[in-house]
PDB file of N, CA and C in Angstrom:
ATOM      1  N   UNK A   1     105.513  86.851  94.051  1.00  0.00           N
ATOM      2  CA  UNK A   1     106.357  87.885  93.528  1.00  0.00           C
ATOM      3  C   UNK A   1     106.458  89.000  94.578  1.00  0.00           C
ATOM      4  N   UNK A   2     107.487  89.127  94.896  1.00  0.00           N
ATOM      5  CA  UNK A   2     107.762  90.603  95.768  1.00  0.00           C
ATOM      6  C   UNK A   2     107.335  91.668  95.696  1.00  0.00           C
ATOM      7  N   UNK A   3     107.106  92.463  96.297  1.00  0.00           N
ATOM      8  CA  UNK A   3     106.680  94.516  96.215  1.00  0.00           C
ATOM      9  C   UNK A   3     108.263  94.318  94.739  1.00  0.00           C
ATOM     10  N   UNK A   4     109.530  94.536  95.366  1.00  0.00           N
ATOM     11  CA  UNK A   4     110.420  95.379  94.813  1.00  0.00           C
ATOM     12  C   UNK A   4     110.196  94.834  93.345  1.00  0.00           C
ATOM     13  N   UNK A   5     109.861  93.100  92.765  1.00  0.00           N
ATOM     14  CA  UNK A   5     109.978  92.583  91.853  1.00  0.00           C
ATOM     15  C   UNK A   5     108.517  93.490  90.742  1.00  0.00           C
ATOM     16  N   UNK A   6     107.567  93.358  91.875  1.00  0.00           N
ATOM     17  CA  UNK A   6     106.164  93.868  91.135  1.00  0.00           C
ATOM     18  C   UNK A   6     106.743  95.255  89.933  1.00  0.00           C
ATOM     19  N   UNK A   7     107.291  96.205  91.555  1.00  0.00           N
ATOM     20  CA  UNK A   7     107.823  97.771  90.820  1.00  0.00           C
ATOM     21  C   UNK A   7     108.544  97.360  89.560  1.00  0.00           C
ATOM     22  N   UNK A   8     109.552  96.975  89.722  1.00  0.00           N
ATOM     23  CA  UNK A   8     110.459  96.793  88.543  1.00  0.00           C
ATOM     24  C   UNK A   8     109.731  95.796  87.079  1.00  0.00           C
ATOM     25  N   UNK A   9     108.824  95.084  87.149  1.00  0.00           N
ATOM     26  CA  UNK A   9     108.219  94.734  86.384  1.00  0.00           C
ATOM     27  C   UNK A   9     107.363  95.500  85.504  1.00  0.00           C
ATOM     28  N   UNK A  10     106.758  96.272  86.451  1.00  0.00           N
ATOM     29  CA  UNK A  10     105.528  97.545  85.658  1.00  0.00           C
ATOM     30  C   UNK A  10     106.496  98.552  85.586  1.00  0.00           C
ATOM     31  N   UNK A  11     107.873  98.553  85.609  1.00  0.00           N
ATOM     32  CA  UNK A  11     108.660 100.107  85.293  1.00  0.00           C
ATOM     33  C   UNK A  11     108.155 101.445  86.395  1.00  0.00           C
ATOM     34  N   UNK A  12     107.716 100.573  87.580  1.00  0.00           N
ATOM     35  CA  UNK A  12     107.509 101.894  88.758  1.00  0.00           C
ATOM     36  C   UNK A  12     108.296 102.286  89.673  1.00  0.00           C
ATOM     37  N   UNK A  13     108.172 103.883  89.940  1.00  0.00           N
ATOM     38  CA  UNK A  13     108.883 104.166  90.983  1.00  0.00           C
ATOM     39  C   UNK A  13     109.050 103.748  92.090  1.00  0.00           C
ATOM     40  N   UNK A  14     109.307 103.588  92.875  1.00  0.00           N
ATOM     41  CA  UNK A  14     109.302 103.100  94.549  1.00  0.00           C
ATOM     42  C   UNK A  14     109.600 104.265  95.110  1.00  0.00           C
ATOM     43  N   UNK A  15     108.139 105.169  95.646  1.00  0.00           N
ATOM     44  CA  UNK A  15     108.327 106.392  96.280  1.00  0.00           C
ATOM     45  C   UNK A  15     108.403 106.381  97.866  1.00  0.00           C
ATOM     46  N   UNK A  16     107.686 105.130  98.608  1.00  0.00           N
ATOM     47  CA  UNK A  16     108.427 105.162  99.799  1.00  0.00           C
ATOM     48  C   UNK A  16     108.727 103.872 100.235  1.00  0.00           C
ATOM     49  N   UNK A  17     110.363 103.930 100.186  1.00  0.00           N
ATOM     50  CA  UNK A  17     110.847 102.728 100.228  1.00  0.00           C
ATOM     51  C   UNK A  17     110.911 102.167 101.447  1.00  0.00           C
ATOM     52  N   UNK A  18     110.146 102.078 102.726  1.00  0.00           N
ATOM     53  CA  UNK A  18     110.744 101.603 104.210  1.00  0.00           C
ATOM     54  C   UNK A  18     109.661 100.735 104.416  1.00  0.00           C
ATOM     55  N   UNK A  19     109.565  99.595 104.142  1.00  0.00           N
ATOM     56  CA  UNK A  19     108.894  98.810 103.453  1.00  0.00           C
ATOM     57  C   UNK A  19     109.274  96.997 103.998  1.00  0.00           C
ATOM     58  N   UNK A  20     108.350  96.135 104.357  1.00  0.00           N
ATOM     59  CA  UNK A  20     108.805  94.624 103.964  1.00  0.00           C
ATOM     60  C   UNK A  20     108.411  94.056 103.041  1.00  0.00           C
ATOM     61  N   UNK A  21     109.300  93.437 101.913  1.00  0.00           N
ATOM     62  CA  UNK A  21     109.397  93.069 100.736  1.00  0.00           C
ATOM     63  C   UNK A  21     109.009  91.938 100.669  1.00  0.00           C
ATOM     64  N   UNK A  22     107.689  91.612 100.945  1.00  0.00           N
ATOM     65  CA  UNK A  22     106.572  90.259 100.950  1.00  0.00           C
ATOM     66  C   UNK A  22     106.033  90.471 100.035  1.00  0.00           C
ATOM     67  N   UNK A  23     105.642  88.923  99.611  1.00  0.00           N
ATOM     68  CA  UNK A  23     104.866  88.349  98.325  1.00  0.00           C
ATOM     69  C   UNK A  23     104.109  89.342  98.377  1.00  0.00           C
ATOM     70  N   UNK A  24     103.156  89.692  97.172  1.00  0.00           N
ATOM     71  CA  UNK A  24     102.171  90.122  96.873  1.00  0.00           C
ATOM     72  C   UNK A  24     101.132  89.027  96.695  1.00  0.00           C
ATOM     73  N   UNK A  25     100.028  89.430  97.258  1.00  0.00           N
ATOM     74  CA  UNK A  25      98.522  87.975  97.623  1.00  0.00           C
ATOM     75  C   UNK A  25      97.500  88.736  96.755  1.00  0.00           C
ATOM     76  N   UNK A  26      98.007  88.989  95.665  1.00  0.00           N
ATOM     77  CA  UNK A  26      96.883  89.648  94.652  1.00  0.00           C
ATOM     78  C   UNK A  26      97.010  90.968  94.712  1.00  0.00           C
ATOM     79  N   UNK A  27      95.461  91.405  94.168  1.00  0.00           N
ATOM     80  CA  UNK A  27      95.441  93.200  93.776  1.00  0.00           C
ATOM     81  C   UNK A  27      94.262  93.295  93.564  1.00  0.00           C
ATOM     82  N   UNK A  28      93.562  94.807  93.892  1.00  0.00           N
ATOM     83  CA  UNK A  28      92.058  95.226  94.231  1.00  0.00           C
ATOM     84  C   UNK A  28      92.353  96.962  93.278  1.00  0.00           C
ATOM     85  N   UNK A  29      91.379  97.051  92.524  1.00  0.00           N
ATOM     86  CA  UNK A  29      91.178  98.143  91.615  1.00  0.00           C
ATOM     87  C   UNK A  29      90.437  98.957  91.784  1.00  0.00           C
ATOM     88  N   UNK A  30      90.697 100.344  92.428  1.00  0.00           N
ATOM     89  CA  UNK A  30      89.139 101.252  92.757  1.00  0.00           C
ATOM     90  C   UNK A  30      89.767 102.155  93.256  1.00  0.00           C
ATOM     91  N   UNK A  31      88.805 103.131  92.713  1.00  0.00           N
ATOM     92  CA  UNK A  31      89.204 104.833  93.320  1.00  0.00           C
ATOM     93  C   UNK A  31      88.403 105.267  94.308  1.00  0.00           C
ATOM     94  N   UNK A  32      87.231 104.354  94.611  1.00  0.00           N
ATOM     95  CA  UNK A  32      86.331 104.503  96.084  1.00  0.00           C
ATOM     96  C   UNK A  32      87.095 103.477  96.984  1.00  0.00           C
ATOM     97  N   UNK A  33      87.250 104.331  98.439  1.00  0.00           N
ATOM     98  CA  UNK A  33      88.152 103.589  99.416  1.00  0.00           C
ATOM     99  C   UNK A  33      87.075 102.847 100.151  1.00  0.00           C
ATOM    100  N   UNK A  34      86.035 102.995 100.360  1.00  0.00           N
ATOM    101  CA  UNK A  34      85.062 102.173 101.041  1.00  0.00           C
ATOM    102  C   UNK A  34      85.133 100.845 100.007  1.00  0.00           C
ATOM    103  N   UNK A  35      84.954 100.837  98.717  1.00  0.00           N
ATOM    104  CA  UNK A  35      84.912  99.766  97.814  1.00  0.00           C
ATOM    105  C   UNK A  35      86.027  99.028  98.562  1.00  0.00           C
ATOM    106  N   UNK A  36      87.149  99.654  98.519  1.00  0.00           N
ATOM    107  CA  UNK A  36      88.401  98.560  99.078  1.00  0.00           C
ATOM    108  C   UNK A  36      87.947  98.317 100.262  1.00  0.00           C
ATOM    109  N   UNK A  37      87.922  98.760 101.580  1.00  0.00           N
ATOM    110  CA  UNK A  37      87.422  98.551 102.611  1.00  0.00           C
ATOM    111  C   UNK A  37      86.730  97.615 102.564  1.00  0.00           C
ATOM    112  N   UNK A  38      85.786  96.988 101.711  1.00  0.00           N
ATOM    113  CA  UNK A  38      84.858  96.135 101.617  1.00  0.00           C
ATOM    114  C   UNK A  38      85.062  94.414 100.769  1.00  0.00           C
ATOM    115  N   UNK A  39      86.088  95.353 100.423  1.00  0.00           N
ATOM    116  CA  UNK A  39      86.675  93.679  99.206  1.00  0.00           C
ATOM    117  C   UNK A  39      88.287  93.580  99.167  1.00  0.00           C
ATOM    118  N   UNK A  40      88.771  94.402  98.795  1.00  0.00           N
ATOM    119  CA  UNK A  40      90.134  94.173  98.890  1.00  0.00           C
ATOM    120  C   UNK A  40      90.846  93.119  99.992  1.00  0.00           C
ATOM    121  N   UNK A  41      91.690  92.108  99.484  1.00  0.00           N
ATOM    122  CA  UNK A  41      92.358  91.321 100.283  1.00  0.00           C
ATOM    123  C   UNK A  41      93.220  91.403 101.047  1.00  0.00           C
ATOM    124  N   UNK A  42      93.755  90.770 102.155  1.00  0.00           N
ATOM    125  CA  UNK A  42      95.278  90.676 102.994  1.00  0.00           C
ATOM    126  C   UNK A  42      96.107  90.418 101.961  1.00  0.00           C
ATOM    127  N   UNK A  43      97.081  91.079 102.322  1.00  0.00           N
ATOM    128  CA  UNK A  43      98.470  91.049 101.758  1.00  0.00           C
ATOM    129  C   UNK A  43      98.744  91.043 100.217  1.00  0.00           C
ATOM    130  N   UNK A  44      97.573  92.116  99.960  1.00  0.00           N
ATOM    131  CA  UNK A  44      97.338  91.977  98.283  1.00  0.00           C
ATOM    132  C   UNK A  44      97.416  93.492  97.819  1.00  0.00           C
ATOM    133  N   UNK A  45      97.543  94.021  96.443  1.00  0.00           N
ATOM    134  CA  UNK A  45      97.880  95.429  96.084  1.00  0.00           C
ATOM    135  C   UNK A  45      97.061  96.564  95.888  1.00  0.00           C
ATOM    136  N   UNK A  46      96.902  97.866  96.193  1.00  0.00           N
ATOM    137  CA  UNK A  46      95.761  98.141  95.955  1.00  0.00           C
ATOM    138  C   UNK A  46      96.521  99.287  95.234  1.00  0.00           C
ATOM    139  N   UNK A  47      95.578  99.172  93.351  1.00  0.00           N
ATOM    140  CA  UNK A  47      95.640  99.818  92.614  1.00  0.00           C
ATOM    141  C   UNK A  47      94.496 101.169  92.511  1.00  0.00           C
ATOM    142  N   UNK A  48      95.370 102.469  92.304  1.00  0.00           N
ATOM    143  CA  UNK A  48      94.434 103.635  92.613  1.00  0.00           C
ATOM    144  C   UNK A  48      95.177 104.902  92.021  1.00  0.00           C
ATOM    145  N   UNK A  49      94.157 106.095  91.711  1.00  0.00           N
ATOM    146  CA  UNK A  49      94.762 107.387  91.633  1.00  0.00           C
ATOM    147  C   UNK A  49      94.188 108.236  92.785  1.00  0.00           C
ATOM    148  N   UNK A  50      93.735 107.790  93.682  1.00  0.00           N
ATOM    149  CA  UNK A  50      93.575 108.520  94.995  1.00  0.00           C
ATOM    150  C   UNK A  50      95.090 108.378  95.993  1.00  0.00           C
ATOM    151  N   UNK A  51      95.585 109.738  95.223  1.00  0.00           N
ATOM    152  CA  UNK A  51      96.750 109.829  96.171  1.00  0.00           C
ATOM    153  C   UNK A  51      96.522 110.890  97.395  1.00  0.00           C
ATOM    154  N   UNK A  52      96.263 110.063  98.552  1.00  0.00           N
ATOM    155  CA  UNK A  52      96.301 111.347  99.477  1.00  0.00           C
ATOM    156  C   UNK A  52      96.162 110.010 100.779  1.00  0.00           C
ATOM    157  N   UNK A  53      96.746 110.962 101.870  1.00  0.00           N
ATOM    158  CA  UNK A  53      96.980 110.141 103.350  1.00  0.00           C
ATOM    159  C   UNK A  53      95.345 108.988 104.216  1.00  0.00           C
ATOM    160  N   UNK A  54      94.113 109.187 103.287  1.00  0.00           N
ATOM    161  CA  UNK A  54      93.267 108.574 103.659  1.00  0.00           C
ATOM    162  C   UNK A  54      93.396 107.070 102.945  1.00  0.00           C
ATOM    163  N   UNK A  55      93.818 106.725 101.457  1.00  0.00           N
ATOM    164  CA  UNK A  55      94.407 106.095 100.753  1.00  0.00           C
ATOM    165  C   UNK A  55      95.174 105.171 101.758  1.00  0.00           C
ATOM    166  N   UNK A  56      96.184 105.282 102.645  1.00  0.00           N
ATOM    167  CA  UNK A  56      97.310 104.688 103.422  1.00  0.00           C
ATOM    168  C   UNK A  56      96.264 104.642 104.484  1.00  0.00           C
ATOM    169  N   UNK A  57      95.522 105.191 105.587  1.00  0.00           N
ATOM    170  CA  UNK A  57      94.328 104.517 106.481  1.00  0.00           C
ATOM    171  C   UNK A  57      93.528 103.207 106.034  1.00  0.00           C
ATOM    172  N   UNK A  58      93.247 103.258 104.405  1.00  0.00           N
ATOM    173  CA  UNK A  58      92.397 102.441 103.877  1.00  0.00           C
ATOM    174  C   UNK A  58      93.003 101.236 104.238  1.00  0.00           C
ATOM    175  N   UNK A  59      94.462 101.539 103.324  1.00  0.00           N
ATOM    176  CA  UNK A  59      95.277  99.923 102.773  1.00  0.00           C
ATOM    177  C   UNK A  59      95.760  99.275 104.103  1.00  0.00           C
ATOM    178  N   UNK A  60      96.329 100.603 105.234  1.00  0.00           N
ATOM    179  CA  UNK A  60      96.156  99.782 106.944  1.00  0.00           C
ATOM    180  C   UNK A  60      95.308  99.012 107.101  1.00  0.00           C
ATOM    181  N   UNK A  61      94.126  99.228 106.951  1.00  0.00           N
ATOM    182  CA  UNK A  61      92.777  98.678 107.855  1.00  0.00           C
ATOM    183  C   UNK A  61      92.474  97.151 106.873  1.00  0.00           C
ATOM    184  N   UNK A  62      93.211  97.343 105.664  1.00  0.00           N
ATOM    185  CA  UNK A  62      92.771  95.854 105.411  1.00  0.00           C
ATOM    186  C   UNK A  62      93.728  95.454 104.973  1.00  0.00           C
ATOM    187  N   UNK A  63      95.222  95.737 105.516  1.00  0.00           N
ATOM    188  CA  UNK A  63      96.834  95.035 105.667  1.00  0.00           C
ATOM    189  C   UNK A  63      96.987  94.659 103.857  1.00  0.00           C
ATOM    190  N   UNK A  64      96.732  95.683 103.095  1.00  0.00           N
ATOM    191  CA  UNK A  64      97.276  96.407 102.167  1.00  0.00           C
ATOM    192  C   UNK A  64      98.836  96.445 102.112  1.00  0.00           C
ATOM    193  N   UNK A  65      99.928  95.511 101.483  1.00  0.00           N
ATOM    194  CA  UNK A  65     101.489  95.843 101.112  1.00  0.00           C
ATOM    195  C   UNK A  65     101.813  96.522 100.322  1.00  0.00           C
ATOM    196  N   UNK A  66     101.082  97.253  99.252  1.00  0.00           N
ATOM    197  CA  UNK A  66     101.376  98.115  98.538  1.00  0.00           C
ATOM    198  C   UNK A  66     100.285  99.008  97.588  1.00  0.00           C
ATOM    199  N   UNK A  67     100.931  99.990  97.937  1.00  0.00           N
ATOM    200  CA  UNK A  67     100.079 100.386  97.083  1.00  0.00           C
ATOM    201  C   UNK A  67     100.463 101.389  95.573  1.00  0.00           C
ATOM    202  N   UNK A  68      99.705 101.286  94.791  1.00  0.00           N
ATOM    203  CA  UNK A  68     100.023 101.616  93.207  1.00  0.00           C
ATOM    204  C   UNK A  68      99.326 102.748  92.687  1.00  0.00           C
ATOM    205  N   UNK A  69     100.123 103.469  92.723  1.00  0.00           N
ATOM    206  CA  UNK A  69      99.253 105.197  92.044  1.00  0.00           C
ATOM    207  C   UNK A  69      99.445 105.438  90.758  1.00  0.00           C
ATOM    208  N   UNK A  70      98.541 105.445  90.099  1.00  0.00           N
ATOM    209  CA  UNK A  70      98.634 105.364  88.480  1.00  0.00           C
ATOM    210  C   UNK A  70      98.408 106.831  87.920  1.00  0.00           C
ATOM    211  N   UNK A  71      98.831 106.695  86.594  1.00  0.00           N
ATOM    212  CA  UNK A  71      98.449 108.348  86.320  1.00  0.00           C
ATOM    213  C   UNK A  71      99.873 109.563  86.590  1.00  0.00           C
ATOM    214  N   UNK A  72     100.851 108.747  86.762  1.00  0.00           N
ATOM    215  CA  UNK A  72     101.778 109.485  87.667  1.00  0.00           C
ATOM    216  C   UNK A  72     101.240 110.814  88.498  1.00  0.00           C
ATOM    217  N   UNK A  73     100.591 110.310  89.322  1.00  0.00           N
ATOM    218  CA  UNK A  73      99.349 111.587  90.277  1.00  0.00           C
ATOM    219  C   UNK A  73     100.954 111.925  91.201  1.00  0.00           C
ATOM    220  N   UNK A  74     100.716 113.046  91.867  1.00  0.00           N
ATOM    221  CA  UNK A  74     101.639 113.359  92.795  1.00  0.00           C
ATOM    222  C   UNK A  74     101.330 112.777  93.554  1.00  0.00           C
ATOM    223  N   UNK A  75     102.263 113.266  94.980  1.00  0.00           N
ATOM    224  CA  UNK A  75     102.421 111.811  95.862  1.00  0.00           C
ATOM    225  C   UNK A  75     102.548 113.345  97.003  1.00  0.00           C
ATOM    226  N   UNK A  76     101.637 113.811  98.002  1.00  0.00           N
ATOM    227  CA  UNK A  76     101.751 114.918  98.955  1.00  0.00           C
ATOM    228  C   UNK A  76     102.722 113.866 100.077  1.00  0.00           C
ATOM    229  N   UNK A  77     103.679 114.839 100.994  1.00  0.00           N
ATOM    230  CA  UNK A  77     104.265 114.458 102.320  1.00  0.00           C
ATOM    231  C   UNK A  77     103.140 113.800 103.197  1.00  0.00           C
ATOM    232  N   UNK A  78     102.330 113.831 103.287  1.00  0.00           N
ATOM    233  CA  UNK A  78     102.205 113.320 104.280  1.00  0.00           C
ATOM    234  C   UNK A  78     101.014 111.870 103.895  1.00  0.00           C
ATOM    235  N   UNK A  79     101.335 111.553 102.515  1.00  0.00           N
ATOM    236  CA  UNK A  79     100.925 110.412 102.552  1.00  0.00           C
ATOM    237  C   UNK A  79     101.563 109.625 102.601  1.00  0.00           C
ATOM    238  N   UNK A  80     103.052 110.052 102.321  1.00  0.00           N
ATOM    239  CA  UNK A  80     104.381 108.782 102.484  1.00  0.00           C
ATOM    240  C   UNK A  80     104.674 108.813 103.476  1.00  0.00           C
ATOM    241  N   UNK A  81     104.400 110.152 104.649  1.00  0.00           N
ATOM    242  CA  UNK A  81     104.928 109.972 105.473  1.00  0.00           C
ATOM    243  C   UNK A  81     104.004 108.718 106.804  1.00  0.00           C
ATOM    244  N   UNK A  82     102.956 108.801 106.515  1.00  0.00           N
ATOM    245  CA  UNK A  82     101.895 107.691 106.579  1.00  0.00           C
ATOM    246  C   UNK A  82     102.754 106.386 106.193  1.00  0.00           C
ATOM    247  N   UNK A  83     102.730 106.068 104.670  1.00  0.00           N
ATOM    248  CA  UNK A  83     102.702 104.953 104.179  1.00  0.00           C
ATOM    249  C   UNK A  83     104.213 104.310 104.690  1.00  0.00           C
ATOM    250  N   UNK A  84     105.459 105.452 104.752  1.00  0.00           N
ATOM    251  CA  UNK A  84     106.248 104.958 106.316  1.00  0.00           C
ATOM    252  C   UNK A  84     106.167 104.375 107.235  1.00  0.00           C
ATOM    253  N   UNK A  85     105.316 104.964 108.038  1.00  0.00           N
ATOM    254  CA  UNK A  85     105.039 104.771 109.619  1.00  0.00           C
ATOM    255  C   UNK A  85     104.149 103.511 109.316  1.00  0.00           C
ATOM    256  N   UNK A  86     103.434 103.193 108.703  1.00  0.00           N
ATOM    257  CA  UNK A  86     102.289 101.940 108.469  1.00  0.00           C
ATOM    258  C   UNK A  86     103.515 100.990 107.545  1.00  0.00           C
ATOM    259  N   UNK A  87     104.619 100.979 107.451  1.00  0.00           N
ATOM    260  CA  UNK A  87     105.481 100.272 106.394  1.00  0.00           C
ATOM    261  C   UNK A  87     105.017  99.803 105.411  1.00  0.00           C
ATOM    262  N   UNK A  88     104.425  99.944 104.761  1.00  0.00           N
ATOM    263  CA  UNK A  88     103.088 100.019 102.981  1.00  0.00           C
ATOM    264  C   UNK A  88     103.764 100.600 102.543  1.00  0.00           C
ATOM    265  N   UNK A  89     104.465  99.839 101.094  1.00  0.00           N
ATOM    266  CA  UNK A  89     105.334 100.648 100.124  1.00  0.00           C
ATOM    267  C   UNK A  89     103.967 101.672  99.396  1.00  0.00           C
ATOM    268  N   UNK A  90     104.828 102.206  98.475  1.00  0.00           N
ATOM    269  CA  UNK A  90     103.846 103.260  97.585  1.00  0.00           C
ATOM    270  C   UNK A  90     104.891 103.410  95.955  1.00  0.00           C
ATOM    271  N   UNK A  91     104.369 102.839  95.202  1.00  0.00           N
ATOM    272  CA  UNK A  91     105.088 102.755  93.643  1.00  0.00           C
ATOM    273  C   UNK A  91     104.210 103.504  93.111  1.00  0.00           C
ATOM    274  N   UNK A  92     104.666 104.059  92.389  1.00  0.00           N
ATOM    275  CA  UNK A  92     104.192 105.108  91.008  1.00  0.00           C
ATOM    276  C   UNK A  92     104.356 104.850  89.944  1.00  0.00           C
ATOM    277  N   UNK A  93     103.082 104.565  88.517  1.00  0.00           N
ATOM    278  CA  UNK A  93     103.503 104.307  87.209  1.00  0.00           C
ATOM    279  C   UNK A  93     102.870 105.767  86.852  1.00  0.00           C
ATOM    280  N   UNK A  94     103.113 106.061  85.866  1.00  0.00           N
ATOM    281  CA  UNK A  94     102.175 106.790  84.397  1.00  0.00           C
ATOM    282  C   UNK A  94     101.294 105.722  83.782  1.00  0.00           C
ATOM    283  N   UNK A  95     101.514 104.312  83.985  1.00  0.00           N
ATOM    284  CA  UNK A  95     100.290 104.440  83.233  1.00  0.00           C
ATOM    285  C   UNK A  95      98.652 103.817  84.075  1.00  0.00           C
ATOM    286  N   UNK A  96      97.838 103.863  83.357  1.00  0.00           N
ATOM    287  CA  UNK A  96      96.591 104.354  84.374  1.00  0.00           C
ATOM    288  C   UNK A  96      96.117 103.022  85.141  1.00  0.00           C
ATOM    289  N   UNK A  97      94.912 102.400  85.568  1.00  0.00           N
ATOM    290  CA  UNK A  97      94.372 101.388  86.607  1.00  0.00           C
ATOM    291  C   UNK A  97      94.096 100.276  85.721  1.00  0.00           C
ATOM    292  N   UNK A  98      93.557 100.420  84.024  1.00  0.00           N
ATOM    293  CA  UNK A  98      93.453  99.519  83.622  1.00  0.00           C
ATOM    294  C   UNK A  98      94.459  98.625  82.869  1.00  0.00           C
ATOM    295  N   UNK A  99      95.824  99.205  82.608  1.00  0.00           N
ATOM    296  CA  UNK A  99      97.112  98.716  82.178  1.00  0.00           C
ATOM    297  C   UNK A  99      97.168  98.198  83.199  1.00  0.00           C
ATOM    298  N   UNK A 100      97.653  98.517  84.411  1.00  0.00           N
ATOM    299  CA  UNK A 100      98.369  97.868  85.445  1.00  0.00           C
ATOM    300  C   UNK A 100      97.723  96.771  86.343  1.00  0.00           C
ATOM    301  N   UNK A 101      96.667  96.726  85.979  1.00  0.00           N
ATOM    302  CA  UNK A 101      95.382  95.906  86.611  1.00  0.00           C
ATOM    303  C   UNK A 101      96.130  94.567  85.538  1.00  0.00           C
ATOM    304  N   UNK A 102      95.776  94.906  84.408  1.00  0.00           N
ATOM    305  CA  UNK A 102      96.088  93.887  83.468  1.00  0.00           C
ATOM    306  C   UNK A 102      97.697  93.127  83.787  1.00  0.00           C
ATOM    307  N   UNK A 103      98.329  93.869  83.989  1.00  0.00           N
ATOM    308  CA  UNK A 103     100.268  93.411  84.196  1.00  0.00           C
ATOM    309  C   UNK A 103     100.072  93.084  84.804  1.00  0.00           C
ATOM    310  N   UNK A 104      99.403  93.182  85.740  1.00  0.00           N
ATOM    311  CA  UNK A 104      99.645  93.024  87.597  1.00  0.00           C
ATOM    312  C   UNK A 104      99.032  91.095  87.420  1.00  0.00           C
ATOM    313  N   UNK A 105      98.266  91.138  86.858  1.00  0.00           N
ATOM    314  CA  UNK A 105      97.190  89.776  86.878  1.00  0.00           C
ATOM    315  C   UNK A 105      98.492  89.096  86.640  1.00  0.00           C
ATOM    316  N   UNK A 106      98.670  89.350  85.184  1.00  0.00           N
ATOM    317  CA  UNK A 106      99.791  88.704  84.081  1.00  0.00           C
ATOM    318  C   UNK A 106     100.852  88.245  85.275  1.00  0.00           C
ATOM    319  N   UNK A 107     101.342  89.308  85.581  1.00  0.00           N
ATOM    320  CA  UNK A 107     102.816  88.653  86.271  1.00  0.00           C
ATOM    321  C   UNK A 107     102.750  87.798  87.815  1.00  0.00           C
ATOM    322  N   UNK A 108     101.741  88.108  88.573  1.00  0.00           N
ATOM    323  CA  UNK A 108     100.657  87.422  89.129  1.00  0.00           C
ATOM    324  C   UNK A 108     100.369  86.099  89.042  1.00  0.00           C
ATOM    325  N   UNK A 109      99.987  85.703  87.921  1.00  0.00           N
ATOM    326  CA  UNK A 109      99.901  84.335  87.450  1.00  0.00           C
ATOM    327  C   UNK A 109     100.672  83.297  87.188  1.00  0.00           C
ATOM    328  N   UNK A 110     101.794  83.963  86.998  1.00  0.00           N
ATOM    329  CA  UNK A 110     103.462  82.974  87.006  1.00  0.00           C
ATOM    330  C   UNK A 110     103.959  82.419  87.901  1.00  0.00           C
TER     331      UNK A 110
END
């Protein structure tokens, strides 16, 4: 399933769209970035309410395609402007890590 298909499935924004629209290879759940650093997969999603430009270093370093900010948390300049330059989309829901953890599996599995 695509980044753009994922967004539109969970009803999320697509806050920075400059992006390649590759499969999604799963999804990793955690608000500690070392946790991801340590487990999170290639080319898989990383679900979080740590919105801020260290977030987009993380999902670089372990080739992270998207990433999912729950909570509708704000989204500061210069983490998109990051998640730009690293081409890592960035979608936004309202609702929180354990809904979207759950959808994400669900639609995932098809």
């Amino acid at each position: 399933m695509k980044i753009s298909e994922v967004a539109d499935a969970l009803g999320a924004e697509i806050c920075q769209n400059e992006f390649d629209d590759v499969d999604v290879q799963g999804a990793y759940t955690s608000d500690l970035l070392s946790d991801v650093m340590a487990h999170a997969k290639d080319g898989g999603a990383f679900i979080t309410i740590q919105a801020h430009k260290n977030t987009v270093a993380v999902a670089s370093l372990v080739n992270i395609s998207v990433i999912i900010i729950c909570n509708s948390r704000p989204l500061p300049d210069d983490m998109l402007e990051a998640a730009k330059d690293e081409r890592i989309a960035v979608i936004r829901t309202k609702e929180n890590q354990f809904t979207v953890s759950g959808k994400l599996w669900n639609l995932l599995q098809g």
